[in-house]
Protein backbone atom coordinates (compact mmCIF):
# COMPACT_ATOMS: atom_id res chain seq x y z
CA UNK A 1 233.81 116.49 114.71
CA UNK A 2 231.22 113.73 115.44
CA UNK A 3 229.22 111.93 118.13
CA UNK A 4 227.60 109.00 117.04
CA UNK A 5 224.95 107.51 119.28
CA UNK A 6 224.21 103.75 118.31
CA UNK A 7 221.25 101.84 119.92
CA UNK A 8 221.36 97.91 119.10
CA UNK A 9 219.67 94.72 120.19
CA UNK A 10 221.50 91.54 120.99
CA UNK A 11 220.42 87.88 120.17
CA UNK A 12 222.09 86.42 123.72
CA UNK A 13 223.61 88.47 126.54
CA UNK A 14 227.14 89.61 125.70
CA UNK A 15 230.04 88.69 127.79
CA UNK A 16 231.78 91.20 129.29
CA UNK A 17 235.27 89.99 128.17
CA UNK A 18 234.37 89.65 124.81
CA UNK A 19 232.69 92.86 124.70
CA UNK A 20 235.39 94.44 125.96
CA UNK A 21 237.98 93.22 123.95
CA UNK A 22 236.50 93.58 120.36
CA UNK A 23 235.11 97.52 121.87
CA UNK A 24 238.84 98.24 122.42
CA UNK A 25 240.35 96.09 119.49
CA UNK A 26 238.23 98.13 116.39
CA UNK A 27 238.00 101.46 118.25
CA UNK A 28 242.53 100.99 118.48
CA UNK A 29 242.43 100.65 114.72
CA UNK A 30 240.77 103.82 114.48
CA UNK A 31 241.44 106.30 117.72
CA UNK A 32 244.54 106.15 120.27
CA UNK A 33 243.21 104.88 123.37
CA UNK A 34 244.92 106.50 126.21
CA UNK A 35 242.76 104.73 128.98
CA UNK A 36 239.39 101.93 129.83
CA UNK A 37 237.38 101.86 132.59
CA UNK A 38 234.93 99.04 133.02
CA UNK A 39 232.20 98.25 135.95
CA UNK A 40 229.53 95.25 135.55
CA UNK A 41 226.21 95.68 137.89
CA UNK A 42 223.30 94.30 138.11
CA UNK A 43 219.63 96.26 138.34
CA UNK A 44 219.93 97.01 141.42
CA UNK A 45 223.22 98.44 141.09
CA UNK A 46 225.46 95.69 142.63
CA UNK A 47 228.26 94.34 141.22
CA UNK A 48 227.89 90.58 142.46
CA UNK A 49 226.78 87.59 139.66
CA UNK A 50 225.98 90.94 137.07
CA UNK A 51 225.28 90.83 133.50
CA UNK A 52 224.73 94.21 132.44
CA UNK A 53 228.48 96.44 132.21
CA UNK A 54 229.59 100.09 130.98
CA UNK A 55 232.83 100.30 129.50
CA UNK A 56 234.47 103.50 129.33
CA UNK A 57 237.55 104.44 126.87
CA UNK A 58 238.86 107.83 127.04
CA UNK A 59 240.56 108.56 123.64
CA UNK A 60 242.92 110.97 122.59
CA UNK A 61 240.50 112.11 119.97
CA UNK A 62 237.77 112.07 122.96
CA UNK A 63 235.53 109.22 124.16
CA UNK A 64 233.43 105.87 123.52
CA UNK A 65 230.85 104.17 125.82
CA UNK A 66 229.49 100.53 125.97
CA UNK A 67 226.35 100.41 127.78
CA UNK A 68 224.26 97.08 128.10
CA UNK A 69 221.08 96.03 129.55
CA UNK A 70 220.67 92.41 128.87
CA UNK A 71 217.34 92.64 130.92
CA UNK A 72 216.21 94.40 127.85
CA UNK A 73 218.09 92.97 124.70
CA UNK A 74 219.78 96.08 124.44
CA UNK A 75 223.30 97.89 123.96
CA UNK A 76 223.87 101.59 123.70
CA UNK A 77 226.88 102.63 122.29
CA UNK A 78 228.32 106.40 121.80
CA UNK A 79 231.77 107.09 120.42
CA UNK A 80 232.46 110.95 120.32
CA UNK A 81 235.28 112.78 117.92
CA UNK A 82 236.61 116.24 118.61
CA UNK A 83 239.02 115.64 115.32
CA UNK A 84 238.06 116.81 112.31
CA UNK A 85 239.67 114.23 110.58
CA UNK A 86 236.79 111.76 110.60
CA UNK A 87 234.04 112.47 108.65
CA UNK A 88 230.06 111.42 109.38
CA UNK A 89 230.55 108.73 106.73
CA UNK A 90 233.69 106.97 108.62
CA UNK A 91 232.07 107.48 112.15
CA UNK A 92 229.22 105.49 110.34
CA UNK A 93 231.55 102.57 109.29
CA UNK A 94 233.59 102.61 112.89
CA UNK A 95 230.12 101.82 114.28
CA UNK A 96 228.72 99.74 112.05
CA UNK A 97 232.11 97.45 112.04
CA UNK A 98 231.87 97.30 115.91
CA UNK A 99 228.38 96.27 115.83
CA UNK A 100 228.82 93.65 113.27
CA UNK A 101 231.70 91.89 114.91
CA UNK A 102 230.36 91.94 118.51
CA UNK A 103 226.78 90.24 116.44
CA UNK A 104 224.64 93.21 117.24
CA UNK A 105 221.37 94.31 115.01
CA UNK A 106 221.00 98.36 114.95
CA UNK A 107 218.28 99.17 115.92
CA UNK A 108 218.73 103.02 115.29
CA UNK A 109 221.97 105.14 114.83
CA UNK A 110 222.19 109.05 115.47
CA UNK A 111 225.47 110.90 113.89
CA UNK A 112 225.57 114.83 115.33
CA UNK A 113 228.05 117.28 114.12
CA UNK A 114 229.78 118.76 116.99
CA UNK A 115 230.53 122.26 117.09
């Protein structure tokens, strides 16, 4: 059971369609996705001409969790497993794959063992 925690930078602001779908698409080859949740906002918390978003995905093995702040360059992603049957290794390679096809540079990645 893992949690990894992924901080990345982005070269230009990501679209929240496109986000969303490739989030979904890679984390469905991986987890069953039972439901999504998204909300875009801008700094001051309103949702009118926004470009920052979370994305929420409750899976059946737990959760994920796009987070972006294009006023920073920056995406924060966490996808959490209460299954034992993916190891720290795999939960490396789920993230990494994510990042890569949505063009994001990782900055720093955190994997914690859950208890």
């Amino acid at each position: 059971m893992y949690e990894i925690l992924i901080h990345a930078r982005c070269d230009s602001p990501l679209q929240y369609g496109d986000a969303k779908r490739i989030f979904r698409r890679y984390l469905k080859e991986y987890f069953t996705v039972m439901k999504s949740i998204g909300c875009i906002f801008d700094e001051n918390g309103n949702s009118l001409n926004a470009k920052a978003f979370t994305y929420s995905i409750i899976l059946g093995e737990s959760h994920a969790v796009l987070h972006t702040y294009p006023e920073k360059d920056a995406v924060f992603i966490n996808i959490c497993s209460c299954s034992d049957k993916y190891s720290k290794a795999r939960m490396v390679s789920i993230g990494k794959t994510i990042c890569d096809n949505m063009g994001l540079n990782i900055v720093n990645m955190n994997v914690v063992k859950r208890n």
